[in-house]
N, C-alpha and C. Protein backbone atom coordinates (compact mmCIF):
# COMPACT_ATOMS: atom_id res chain seq x y z
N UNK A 1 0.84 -1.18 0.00
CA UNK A 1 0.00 0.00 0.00
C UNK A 1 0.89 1.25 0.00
N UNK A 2 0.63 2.05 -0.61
CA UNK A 2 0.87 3.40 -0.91
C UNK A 2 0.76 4.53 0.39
N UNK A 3 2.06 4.71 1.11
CA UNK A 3 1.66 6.11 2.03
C UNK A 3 0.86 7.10 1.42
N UNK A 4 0.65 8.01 2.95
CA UNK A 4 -0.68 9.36 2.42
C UNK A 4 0.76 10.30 1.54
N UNK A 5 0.06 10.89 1.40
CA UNK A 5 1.12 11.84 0.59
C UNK A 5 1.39 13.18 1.40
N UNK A 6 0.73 13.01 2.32
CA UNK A 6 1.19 14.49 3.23
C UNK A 6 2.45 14.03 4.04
N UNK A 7 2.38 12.27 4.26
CA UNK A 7 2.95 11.71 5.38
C UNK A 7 4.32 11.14 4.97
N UNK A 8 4.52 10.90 3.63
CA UNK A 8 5.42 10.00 2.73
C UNK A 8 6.83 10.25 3.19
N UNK A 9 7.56 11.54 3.23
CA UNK A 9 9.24 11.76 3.64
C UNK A 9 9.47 11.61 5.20
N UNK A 10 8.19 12.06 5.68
CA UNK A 10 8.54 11.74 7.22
C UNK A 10 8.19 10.28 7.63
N UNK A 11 7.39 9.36 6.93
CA UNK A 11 7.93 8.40 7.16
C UNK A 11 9.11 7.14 6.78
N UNK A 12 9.55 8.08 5.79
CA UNK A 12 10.76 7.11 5.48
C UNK A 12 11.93 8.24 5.50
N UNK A 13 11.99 8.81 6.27
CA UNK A 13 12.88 9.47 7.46
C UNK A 13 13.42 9.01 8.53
N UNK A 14 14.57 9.04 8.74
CA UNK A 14 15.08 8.78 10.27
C UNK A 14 14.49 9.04 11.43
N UNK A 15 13.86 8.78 12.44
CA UNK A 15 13.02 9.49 13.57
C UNK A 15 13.83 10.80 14.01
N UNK A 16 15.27 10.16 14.49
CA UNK A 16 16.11 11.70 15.03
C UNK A 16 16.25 12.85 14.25
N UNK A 17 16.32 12.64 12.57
CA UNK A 17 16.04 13.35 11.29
C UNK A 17 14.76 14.48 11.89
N UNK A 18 14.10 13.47 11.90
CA UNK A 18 12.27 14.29 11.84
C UNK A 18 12.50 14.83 13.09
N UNK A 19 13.27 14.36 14.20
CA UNK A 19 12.84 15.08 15.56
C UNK A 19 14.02 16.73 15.39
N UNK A 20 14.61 16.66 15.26
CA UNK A 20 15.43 17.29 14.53
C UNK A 20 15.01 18.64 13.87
N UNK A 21 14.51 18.05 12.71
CA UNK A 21 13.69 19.23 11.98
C UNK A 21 12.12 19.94 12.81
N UNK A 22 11.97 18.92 13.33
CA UNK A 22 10.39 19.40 14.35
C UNK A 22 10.94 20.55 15.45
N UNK A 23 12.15 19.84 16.09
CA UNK A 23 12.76 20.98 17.35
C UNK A 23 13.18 22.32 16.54
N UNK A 24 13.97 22.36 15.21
CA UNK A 24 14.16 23.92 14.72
C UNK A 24 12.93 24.32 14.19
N UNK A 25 11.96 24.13 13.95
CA UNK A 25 10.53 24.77 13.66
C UNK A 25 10.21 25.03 14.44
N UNK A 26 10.01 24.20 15.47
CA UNK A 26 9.33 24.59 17.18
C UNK A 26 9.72 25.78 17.80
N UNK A 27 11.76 26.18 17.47
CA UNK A 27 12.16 27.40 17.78
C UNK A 27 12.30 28.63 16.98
N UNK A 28 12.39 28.42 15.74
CA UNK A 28 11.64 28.78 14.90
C UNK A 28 10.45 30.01 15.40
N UNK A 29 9.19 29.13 15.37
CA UNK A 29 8.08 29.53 15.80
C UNK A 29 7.80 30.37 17.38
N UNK A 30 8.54 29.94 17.93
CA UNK A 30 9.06 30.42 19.36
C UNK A 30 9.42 31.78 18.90
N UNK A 31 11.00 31.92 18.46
CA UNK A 31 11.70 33.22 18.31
C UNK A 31 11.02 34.05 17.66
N UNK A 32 10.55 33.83 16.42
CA UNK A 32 9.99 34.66 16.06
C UNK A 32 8.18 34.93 16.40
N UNK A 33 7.45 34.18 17.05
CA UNK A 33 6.49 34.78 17.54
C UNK A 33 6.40 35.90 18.77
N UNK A 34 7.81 35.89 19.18
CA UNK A 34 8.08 36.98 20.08
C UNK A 34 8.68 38.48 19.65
N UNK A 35 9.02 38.37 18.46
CA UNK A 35 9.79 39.54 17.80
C UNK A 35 8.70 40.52 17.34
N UNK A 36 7.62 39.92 17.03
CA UNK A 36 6.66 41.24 16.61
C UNK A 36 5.97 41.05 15.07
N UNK A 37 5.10 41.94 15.08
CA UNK A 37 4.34 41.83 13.76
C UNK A 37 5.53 41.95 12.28
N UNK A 38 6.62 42.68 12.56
CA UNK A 38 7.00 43.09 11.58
C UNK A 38 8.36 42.06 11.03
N UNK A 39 8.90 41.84 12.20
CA UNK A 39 9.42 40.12 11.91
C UNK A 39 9.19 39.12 11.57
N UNK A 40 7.96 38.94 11.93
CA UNK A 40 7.17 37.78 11.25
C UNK A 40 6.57 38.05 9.92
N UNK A 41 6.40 39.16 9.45
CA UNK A 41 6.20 39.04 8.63
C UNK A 41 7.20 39.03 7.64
N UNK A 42 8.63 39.05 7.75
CA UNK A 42 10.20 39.16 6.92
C UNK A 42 10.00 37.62 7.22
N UNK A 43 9.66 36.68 8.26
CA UNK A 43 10.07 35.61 8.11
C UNK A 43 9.05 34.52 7.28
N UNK A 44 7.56 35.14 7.71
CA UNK A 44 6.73 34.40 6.07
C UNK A 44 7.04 34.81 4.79
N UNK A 45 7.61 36.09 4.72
CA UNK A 45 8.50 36.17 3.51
C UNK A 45 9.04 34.98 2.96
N UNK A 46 10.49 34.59 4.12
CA UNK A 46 11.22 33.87 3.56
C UNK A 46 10.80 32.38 3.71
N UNK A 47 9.75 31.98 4.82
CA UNK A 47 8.80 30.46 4.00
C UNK A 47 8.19 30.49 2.89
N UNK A 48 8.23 31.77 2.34
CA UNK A 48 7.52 31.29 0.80
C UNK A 48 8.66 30.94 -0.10
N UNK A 49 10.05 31.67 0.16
CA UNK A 49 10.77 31.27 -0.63
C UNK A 49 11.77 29.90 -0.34
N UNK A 50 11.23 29.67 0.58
CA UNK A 50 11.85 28.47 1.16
C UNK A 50 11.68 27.18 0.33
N UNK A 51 12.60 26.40 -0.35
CA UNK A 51 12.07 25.20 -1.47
C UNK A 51 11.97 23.83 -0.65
N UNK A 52 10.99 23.03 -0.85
CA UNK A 52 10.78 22.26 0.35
C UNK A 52 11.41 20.61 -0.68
N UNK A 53 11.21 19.76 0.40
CA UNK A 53 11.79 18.04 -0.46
C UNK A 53 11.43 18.27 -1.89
N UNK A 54 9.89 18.33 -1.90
CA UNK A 54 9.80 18.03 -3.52
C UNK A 54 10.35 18.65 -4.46
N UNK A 55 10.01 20.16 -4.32
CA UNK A 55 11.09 21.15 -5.07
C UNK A 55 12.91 20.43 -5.40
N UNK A 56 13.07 20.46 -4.21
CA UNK A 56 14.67 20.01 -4.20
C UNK A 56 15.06 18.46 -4.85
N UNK A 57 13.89 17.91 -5.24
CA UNK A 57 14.42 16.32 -5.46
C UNK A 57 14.05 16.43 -6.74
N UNK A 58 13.24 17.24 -7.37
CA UNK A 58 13.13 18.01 -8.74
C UNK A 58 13.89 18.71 -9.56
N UNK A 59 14.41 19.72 -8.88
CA UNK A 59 15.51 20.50 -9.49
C UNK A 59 16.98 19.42 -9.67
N UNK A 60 17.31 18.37 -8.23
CA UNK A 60 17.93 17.29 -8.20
C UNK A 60 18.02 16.23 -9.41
N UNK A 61 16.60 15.90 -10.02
CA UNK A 61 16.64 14.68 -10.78
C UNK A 61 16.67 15.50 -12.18
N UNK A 62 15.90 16.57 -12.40
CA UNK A 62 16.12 17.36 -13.62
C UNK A 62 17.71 17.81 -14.17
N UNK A 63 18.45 17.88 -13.10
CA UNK A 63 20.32 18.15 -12.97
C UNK A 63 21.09 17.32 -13.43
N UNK A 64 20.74 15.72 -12.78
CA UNK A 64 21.48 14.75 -13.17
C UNK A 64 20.80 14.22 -14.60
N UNK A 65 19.52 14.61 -15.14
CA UNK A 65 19.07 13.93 -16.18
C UNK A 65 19.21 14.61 -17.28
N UNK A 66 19.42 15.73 -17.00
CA UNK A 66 20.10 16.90 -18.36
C UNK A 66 21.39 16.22 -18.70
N UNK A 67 22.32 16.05 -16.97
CA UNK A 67 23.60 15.55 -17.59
C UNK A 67 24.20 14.75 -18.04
N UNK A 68 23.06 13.33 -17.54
CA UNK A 68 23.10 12.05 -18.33
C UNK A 68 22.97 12.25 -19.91
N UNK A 69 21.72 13.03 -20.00
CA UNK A 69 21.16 13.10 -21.53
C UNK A 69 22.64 13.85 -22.12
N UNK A 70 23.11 14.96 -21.77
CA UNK A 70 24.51 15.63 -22.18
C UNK A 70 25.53 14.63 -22.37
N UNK A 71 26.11 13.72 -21.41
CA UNK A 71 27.42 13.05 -21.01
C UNK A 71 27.16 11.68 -22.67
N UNK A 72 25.44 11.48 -22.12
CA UNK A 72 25.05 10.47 -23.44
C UNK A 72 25.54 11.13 -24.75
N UNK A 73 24.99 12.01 -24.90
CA UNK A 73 25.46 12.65 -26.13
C UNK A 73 26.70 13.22 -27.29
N UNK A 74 27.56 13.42 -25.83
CA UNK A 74 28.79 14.12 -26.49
C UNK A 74 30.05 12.88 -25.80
N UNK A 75 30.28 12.55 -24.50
CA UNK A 75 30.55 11.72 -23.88
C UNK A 75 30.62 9.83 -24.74
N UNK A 76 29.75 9.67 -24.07
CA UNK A 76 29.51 7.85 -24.36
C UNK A 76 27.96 7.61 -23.78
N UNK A 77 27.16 6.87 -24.74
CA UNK A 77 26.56 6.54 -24.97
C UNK A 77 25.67 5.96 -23.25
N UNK A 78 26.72 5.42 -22.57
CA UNK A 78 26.38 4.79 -21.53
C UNK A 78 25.88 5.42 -20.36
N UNK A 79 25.96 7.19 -20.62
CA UNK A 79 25.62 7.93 -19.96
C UNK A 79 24.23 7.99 -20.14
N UNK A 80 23.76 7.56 -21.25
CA UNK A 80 22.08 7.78 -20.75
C UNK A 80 21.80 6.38 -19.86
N UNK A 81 21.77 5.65 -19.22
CA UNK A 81 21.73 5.13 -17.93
C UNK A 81 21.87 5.65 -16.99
N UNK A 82 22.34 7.29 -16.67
CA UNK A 82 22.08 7.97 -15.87
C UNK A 82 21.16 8.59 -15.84
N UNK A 83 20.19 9.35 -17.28
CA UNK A 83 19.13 9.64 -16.66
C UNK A 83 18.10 8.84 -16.87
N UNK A 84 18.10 7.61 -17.24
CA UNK A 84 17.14 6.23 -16.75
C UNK A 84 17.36 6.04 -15.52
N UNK A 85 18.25 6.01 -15.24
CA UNK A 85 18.36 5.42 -13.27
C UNK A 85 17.38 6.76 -12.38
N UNK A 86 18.35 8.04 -13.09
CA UNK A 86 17.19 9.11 -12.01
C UNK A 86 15.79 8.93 -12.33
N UNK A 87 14.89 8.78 -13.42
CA UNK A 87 13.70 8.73 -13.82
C UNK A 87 13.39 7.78 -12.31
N UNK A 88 13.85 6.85 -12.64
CA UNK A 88 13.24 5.13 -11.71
C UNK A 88 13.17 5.71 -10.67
N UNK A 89 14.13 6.91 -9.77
CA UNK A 89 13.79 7.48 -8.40
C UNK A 89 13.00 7.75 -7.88
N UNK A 90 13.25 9.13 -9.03
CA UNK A 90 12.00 9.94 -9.35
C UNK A 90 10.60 9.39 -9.01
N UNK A 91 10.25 8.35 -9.80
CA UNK A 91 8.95 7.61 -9.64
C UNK A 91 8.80 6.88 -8.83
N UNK A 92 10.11 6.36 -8.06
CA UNK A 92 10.24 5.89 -6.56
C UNK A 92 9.73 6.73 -5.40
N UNK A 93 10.33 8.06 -5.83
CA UNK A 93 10.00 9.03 -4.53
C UNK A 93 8.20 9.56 -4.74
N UNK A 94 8.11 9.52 -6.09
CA UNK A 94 6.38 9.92 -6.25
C UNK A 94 6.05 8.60 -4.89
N UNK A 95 5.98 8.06 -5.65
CA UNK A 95 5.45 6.49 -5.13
C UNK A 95 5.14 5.86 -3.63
N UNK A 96 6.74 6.13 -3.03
CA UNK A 96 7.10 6.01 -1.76
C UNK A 96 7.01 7.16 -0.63
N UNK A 97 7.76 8.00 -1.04
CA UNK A 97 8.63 8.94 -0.91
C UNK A 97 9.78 9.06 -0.37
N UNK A 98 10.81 8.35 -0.88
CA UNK A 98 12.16 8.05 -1.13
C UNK A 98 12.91 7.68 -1.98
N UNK A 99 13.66 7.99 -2.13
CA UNK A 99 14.83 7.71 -3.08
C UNK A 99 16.13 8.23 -2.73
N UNK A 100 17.48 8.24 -3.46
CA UNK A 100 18.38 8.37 -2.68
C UNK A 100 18.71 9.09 -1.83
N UNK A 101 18.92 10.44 -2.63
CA UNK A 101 18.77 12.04 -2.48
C UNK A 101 18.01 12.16 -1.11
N UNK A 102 16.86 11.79 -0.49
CA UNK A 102 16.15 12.10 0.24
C UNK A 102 17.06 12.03 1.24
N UNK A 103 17.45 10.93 2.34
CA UNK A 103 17.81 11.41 3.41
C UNK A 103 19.53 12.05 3.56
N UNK A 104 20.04 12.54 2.39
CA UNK A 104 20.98 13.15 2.33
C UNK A 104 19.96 14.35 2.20
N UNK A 105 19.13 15.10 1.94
CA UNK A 105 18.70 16.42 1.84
C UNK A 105 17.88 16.69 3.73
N UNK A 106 17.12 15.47 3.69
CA UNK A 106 16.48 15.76 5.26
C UNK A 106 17.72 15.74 6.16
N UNK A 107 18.91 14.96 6.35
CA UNK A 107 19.78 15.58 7.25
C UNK A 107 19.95 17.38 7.12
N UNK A 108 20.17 17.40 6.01
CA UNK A 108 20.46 18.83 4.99
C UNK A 108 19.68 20.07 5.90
N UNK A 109 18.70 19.21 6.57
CA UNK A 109 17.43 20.12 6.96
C UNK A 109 15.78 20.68 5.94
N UNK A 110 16.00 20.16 4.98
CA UNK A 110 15.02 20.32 3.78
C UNK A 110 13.72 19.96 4.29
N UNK A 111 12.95 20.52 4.42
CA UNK A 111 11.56 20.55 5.10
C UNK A 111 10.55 20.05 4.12
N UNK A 112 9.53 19.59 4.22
CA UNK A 112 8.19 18.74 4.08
C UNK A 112 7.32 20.61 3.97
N UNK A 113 6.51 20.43 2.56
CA UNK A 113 6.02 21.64 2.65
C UNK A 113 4.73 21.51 3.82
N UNK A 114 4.62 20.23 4.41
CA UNK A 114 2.94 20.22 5.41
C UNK A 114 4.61 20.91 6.81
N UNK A 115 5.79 20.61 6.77
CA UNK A 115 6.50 20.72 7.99
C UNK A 115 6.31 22.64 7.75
N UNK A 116 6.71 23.24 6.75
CA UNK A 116 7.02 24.76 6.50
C UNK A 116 5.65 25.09 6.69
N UNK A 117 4.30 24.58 6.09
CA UNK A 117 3.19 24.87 6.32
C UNK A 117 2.66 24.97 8.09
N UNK A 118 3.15 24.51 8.62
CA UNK A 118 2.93 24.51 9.84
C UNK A 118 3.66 25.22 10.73
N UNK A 119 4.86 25.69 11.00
CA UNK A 119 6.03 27.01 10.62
C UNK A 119 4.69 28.18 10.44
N UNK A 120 4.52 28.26 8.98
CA UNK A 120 3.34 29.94 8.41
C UNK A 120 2.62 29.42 9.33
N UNK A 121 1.52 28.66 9.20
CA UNK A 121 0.23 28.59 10.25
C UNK A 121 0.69 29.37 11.61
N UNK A 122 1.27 28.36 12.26
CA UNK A 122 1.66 28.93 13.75
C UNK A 122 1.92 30.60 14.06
N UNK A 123 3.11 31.04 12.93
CA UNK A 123 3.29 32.61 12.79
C UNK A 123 2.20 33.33 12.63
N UNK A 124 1.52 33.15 11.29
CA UNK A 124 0.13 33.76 11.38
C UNK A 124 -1.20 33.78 12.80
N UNK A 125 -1.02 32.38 12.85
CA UNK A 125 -1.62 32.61 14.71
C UNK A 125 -1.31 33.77 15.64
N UNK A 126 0.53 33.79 15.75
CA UNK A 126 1.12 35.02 16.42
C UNK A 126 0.58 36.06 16.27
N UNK A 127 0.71 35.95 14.80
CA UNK A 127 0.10 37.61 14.43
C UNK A 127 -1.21 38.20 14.42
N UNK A 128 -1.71 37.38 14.80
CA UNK A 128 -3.06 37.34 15.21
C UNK A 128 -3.79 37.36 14.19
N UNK A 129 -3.54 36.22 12.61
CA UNK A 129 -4.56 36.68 11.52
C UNK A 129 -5.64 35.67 11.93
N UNK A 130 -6.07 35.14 12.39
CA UNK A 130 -6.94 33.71 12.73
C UNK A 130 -7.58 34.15 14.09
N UNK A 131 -7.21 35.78 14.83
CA UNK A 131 -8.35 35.78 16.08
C UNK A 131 -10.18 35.77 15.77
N UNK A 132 -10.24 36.08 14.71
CA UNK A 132 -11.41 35.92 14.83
C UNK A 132 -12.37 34.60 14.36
N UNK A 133 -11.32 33.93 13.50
CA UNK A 133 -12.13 32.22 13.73
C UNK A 133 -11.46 31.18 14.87
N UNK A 134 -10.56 31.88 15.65
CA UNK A 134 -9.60 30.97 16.56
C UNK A 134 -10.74 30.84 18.36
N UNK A 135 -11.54 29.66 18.05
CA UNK A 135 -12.03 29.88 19.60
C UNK A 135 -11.78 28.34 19.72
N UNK A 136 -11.16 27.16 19.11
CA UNK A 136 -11.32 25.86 19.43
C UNK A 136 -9.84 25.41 20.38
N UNK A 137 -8.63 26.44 20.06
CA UNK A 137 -7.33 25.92 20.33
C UNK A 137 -6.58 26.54 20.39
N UNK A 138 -6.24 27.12 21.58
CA UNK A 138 -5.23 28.55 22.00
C UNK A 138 -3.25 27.96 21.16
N UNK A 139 -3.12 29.11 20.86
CA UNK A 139 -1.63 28.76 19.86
C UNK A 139 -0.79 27.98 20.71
N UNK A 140 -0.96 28.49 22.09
CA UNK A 140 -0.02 27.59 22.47
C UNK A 140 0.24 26.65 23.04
N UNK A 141 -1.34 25.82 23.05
CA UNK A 141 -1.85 24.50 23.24
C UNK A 141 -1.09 23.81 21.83
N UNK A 142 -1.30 24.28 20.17
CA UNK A 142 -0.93 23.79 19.60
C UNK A 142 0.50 23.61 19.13
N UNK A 143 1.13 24.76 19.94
CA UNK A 143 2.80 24.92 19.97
C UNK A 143 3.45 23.17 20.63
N UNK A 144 2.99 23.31 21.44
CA UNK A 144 3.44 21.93 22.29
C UNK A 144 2.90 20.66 21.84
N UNK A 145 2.24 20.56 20.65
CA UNK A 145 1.85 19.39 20.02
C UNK A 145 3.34 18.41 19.24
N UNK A 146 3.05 17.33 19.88
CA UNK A 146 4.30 16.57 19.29
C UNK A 146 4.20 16.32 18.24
N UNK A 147 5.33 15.90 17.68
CA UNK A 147 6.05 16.20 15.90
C UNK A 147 4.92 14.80 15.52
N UNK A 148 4.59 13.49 16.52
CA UNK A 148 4.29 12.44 15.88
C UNK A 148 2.45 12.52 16.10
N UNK A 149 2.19 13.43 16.68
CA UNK A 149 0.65 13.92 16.66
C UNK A 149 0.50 15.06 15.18
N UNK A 150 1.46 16.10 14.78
CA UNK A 150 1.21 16.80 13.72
C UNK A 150 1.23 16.04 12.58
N UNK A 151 2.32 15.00 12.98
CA UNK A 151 2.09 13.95 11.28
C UNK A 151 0.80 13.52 10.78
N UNK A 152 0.42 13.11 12.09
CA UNK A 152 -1.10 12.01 11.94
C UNK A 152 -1.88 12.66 11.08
């Protein structure tokens, strides 16, 4: 069976990996919910520009498969087996969500866009854009939610 797709890198992640990346979001969200409206908002800035696994295992397999297709071309022939091998990842990591690249990028720190999505959420809480539909779950009931309760 096929993981959910929100859930796919964090579960074929290292646990200390994921705990890891959960504790710098957690402070993250900490530091800057204390700095003020105008910090937080320089720092949802830079979660939008932030490129998360998929982005990065994209730009990744598109790199090596240009250079296979290149090395094939001008090189030796045997280089297109390089970008056949990345394709097979590629459709490994759709699939799974893993392939090689992956836990060399999650050590890396490369975030899960539901992990960065939850990062903005929390900030925006700070900033108070959600007081007026927020009556079910004070922010910082949900601050202290563990990394293996946000997966679920």
């Amino acid at each position: 069976m096929l993981p959910d797709t929100t859930s796919r890198v964090e579960q074929n992640t290292a646990e200390n990996v994921n705990e890891r990346i959960w504790r710098k979001t957690e402070c993250n969200i900490q530091l800057y919910s204390k700095a003020g409206p105008e910090t937080i908002d320089m720092r949802l800035q830079e979660l939008d520009r932030e490129w998360d696994i998929e982005r990065t295992i994209e730009a990744n397999a598109a790199t090596f498969s240009l250079l296979g297709l290149g090395l094939g071309a001008f090189v030796n022939k045997r280089f297109y087996l390089l970008s056949a091998g990345v394709a097979g990842f590629l459709l490994q990591h759709a699939l799974q969500g893993w392939c090689p690249p992956v836990p060399l990028f999650r050590r890396m720190g490369v975030r899960t866009m539901h992990e960065i999505n939850h990062e903005r959420s929390m900030l925006k809480a700070a900033r108070g854009d959600y007081q007026a539909t927020q009556s079910q779950q004070p922010a910082a009931a949900v601050l202290e939610t563990s990394p293996s309760q946000a997966v679920a």
